[in-house]
Each structure stands twice: as structure tokens, then as C-alpha cells.
C-alpha atoms as a PDB file:
ATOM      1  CA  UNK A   1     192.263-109.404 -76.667  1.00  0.00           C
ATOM      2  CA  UNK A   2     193.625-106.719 -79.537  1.00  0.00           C
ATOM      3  CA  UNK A   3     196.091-103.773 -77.958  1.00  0.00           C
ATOM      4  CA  UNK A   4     195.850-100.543 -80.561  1.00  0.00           C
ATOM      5  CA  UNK A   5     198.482 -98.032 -81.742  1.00  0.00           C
ATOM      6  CA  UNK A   6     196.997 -94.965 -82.236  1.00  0.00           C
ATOM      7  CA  UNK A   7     200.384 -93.850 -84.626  1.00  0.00           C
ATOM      8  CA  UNK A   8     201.507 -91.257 -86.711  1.00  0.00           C
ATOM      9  CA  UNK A   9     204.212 -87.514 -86.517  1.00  0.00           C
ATOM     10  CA  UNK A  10     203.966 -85.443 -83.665  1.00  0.00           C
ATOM     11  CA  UNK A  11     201.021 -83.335 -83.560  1.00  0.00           C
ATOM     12  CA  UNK A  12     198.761 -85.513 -85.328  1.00  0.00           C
ATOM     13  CA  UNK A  13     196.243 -86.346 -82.064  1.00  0.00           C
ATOM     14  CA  UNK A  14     197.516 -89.336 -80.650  1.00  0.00           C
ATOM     15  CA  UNK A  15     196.910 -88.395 -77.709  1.00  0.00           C
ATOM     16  CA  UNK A  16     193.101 -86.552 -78.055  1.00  0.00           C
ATOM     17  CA  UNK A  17     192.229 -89.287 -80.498  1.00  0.00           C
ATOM     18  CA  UNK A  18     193.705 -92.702 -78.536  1.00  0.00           C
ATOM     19  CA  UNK A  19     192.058 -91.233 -75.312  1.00  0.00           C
ATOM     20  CA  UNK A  20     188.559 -90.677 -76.880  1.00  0.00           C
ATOM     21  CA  UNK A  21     188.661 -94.221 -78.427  1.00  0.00           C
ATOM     22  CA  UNK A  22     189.810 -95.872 -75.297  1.00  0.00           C
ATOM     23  CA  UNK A  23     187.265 -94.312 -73.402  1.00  0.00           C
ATOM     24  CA  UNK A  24     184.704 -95.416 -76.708  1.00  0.00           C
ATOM     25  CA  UNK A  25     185.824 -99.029 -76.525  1.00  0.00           C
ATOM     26  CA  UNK A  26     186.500 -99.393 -72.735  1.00  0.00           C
ATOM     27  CA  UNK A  27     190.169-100.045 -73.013  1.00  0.00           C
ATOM     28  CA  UNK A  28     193.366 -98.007 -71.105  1.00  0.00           C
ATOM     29  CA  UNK A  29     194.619 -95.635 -72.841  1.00  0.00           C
ATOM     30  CA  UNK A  30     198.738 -95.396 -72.008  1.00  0.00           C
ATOM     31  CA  UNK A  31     200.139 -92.164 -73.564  1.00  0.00           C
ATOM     32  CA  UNK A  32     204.107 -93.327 -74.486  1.00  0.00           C
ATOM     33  CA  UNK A  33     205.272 -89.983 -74.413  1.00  0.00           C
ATOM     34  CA  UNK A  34     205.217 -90.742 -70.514  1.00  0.00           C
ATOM     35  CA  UNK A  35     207.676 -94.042 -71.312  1.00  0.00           C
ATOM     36  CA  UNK A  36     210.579 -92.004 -72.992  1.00  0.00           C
ATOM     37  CA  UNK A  37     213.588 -92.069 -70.378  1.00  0.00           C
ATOM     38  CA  UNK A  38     214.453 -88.385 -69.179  1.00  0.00           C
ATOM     39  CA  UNK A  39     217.270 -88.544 -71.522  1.00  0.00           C
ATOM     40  CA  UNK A  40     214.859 -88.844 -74.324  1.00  0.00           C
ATOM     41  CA  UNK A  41     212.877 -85.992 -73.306  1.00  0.00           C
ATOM     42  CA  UNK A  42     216.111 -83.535 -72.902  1.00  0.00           C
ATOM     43  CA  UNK A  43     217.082 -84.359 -76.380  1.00  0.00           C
ATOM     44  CA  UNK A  44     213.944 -84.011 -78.114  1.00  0.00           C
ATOM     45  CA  UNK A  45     213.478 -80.736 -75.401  1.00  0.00           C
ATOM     46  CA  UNK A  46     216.936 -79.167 -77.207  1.00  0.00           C
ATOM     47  CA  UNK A  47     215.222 -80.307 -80.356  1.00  0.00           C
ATOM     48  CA  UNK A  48     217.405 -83.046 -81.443  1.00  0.00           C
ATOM     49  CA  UNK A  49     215.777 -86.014 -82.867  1.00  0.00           C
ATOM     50  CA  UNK A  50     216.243 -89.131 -81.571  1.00  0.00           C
ATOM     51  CA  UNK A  51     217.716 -92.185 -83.075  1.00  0.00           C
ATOM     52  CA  UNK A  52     217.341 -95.468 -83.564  1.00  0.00           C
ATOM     53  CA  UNK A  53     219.544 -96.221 -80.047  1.00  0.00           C
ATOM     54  CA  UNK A  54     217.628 -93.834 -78.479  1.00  0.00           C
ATOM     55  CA  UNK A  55     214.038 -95.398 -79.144  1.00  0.00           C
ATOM     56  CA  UNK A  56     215.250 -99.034 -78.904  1.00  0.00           C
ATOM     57  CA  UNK A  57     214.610 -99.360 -74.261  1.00  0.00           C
ATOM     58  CA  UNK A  58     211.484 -96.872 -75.614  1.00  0.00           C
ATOM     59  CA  UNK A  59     209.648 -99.277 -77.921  1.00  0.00           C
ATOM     60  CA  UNK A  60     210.615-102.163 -75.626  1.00  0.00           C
ATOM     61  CA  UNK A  61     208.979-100.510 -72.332  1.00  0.00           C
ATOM     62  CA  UNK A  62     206.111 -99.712 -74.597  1.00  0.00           C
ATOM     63  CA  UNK A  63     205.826-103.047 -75.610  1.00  0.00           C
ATOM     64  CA  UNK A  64     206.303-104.528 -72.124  1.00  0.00           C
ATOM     65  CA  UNK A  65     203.399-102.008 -71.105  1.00  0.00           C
ATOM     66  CA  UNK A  66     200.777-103.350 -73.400  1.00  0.00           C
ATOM     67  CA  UNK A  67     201.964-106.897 -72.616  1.00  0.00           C
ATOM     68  CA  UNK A  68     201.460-106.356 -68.603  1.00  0.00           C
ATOM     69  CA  UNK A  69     197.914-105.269 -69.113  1.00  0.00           C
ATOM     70  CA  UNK A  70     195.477-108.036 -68.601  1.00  0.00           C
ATOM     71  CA  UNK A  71     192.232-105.578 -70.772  1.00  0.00           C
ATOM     72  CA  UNK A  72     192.686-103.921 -74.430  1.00  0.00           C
ATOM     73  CA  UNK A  73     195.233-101.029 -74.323  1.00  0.00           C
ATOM     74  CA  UNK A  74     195.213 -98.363 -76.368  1.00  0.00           C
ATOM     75  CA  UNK A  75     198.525 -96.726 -76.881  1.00  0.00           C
ATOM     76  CA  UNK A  76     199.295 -93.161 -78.336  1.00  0.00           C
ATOM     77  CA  UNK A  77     202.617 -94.226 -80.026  1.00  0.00           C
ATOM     78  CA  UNK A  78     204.528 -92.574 -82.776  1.00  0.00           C
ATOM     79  CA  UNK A  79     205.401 -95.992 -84.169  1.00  0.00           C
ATOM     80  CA  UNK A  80     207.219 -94.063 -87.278  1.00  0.00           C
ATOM     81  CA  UNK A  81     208.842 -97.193 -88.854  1.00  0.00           C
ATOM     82  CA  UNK A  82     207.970-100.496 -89.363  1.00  0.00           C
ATOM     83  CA  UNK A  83     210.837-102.168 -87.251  1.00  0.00           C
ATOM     84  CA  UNK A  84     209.779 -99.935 -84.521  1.00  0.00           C
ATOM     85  CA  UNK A  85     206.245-101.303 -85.251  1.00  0.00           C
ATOM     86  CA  UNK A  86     207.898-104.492 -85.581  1.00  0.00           C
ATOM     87  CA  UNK A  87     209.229-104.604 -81.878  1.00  0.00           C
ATOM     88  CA  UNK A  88     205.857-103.096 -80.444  1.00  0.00           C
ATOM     89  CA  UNK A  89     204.236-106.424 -82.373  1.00  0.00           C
ATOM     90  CA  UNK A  90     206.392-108.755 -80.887  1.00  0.00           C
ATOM     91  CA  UNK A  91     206.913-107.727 -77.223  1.00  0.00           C
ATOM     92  CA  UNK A  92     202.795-107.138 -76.752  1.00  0.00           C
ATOM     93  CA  UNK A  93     201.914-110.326 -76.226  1.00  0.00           C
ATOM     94  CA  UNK A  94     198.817-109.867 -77.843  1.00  0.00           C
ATOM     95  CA  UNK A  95     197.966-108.861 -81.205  1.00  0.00           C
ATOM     96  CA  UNK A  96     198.274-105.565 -82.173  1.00  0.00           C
ATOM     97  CA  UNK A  97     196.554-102.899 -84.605  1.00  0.00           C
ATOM     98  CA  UNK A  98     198.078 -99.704 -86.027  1.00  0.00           C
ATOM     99  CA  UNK A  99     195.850 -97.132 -86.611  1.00  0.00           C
ATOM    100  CA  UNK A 100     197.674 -94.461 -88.280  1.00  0.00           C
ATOM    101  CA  UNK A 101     196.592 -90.568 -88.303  1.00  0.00           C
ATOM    102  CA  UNK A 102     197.823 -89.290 -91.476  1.00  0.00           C
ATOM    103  CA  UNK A 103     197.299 -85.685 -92.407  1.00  0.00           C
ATOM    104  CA  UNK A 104     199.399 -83.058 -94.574  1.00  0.00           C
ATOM    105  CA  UNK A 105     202.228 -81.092 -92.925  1.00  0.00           C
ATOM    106  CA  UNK A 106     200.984 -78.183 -92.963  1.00  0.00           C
ATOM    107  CA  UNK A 107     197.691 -79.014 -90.919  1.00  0.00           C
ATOM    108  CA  UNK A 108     199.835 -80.890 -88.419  1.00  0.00           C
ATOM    109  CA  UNK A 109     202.491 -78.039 -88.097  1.00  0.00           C
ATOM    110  CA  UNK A 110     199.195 -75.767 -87.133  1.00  0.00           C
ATOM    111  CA  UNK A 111     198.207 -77.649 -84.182  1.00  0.00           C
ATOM    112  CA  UNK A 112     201.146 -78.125 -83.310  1.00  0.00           C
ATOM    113  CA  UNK A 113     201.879 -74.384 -82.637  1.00  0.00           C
ATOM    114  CA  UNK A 114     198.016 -74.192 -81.469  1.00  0.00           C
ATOM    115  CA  UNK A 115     199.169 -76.676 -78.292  1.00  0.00           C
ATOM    116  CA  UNK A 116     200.918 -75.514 -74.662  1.00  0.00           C
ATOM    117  CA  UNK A 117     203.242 -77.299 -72.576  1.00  0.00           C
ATOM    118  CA  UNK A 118     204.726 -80.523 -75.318  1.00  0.00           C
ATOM    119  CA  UNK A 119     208.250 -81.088 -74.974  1.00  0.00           C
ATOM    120  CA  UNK A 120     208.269 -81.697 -79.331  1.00  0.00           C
ATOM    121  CA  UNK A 121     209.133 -79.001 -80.985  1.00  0.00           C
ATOM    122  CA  UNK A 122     207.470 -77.711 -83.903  1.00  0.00           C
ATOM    123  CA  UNK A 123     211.370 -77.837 -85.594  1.00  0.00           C
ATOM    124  CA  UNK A 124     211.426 -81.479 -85.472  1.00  0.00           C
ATOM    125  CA  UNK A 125     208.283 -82.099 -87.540  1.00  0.00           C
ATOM    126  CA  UNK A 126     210.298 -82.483 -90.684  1.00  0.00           C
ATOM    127  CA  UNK A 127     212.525 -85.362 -89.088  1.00  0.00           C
ATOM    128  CA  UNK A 128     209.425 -87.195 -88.011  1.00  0.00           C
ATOM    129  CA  UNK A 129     208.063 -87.081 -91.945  1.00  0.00           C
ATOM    130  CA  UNK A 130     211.260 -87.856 -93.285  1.00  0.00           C
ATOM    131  CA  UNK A 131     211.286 -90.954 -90.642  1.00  0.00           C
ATOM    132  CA  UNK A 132     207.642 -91.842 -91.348  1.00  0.00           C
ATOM    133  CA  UNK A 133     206.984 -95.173 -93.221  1.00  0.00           C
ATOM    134  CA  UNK A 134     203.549 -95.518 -93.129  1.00  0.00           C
ATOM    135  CA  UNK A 135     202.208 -99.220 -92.667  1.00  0.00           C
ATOM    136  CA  UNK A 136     202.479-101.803 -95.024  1.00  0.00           C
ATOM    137  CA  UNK A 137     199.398-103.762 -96.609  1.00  0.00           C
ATOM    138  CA  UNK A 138     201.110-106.907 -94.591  1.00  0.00           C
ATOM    139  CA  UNK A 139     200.553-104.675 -91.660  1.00  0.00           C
ATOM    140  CA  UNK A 140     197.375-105.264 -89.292  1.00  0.00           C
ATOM    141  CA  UNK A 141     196.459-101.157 -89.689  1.00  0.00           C
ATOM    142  CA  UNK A 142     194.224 -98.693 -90.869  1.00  0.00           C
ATOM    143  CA  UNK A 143     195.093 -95.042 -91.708  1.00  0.00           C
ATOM    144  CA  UNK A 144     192.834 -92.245 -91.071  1.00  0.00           C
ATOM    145  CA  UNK A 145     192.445 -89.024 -92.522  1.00  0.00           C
ATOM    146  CA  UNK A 146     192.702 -86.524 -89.259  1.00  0.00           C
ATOM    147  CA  UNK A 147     191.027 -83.906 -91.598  1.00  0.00           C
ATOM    148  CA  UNK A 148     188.339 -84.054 -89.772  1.00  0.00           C
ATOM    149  CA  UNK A 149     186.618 -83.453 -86.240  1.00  0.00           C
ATOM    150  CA  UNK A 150     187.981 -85.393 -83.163  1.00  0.00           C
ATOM    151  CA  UNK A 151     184.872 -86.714 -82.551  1.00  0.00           C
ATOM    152  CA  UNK A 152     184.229 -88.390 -86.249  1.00  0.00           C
ATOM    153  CA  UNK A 153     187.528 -89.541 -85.956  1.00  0.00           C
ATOM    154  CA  UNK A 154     187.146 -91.450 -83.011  1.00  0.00           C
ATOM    155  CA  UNK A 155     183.638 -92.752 -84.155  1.00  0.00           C
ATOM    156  CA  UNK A 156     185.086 -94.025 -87.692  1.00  0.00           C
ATOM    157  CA  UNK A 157     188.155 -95.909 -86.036  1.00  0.00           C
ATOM    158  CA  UNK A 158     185.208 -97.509 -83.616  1.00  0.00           C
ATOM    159  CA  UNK A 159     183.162 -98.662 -86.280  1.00  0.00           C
ATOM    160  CA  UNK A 160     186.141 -99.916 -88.433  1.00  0.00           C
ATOM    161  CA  UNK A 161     187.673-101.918 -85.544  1.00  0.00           C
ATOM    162  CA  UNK A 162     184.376-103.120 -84.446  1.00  0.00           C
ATOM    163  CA  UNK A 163     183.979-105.038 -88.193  1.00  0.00           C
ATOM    164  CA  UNK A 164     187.344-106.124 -88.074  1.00  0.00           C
ATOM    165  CA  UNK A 165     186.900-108.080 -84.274  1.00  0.00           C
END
């Protein structure tokens, strides 16, 4: 069994894109927006980026999450550095594989102000960049160019994950 990370800043389609491959594959997709403690919603609410103190009980209930599933999970997870990635790895209990949506700022900072009802700011895009450290060559991960439609997004992650099982 293989748990996924669909990764990357705010805005990028974790969510649209780790939903549509779940549902492709037949895993669960768990959304870890809904894992932040209340306090980390308020902050990011005021738009004040978290820190590294902040994410640590995060990353371990997300970690703890994919680890309690007995199926493949999917996970929409910003997973912005690799120690986070690092403590999603280790606490899974399965291996795991990052599958980065990359995409420039300025197409991310448009759907971001295109979507309703997120508790992320558009100010806080820049602190998520600035954060970002995209995943290593040592890193099980693929990035993907969100420069695209949803749909051939979620088809080319498929394919590449089915060759790499």
C-alpha cells in the first residue's frame, strides 16, 4: 500500500486535483485543511502565517491519519518543506509519494481570488513561496505542471503512478 501527497502553495488544486485522483485510483481522499487545530485556522483567518510550532501537532495528525487507514489515502497537503515532508514520511506507516502541483504565482494568485469560502488568504501566498522547497531528487515525488485542465492533470498523475507501482 502507497499513501499520496497531493502538495504544493495554497491555491494550487490540492484539493480538486487529490479528490479526482482518489476517486481515479479508488483511494480516500483526506483534505488536511480539515486537521489544522482551530487555532491554526484563526491565525491563517487574520492572515498570519503559521510557523514551524504551529504545523508541528498538524503534520503529526496528518501523519497519524494516513497511518490509521487500512486502503491508499490520498491527502491534499501543503507539505511546503522537506522536514514537514519528512514527518508526514515517517509517521504514515506506509510509504509515501509527493506529488507536487507547481505553477507560477501569478496563475495560482488567480484562482485563488476566483474561489469562495477558504479561510487562506490571497495575502499569504507570498509566505507560502518563500516557504516552498520543492522535493528533492532523494524524494519519492513527481511535480506537475497545473497549467493545464483538472482533468489531464488527474489523468497524467494516474498514469505516472500507475508505472511507478
Amino acid at each position: 500500500m502507497r499513501h499520496y501527497v497531493v502538495m504544493g502553495v495554497s491555491g494550487c488544486g490540492k484539493t480538486s486535483v487529490g479528490q479526482g485522483l482518489a476517486a481515479a485510483i479508488g483511494a480516500e481522499f483526506v483534505d488536511a485543511d480539515d486537521l489544522h487545530p482551530p487555532a491554526n485556522v484563526a491565525k491563517m483567518a487574520r492572515g498570519e502565517p503559521l510557523d514551524d510550532e504551529d504545523r508541528a501537532p498538524w503534520l503529526t495528525a496528518v501523519a497519524a491519519r494516513m497511518e490509521a487507514g487500512d486502503a491508499s489515502v490520498v491527502m491534499g497537503c501543503s507539505a511546503l518543506k522537506r522536514v514537514y515532508r519528512d514527518t508526514i514520511r515517517n509517521g504514515a506507516g506506509s510509504p509515501v509519494m509527493f506529488l507536487h502541483l507547481a505553477g507560477s504565482r501569478e496563475l495560482i494568485a488567480s484562482r485563488m481570488s476566483a474561489r469562495e469560502g477558504h479561510f487562506m488568504p490571497l495575502s499569504l501566498l507570498d509566505s507560502q513561496f518563500a516557504a516552498l522547497e520543492p522535493p528533492a531528487a532523494d524524494e519519492l515525488a513527481l511535480t506537475v505542471d497545473i497549467d493545464r485542465s483538472e482533468d489531464e492533470i488527474v489523468a497524467w498523475i494516474a498514469a505516472q503512478i500507475g508505472a511507478a507501482s
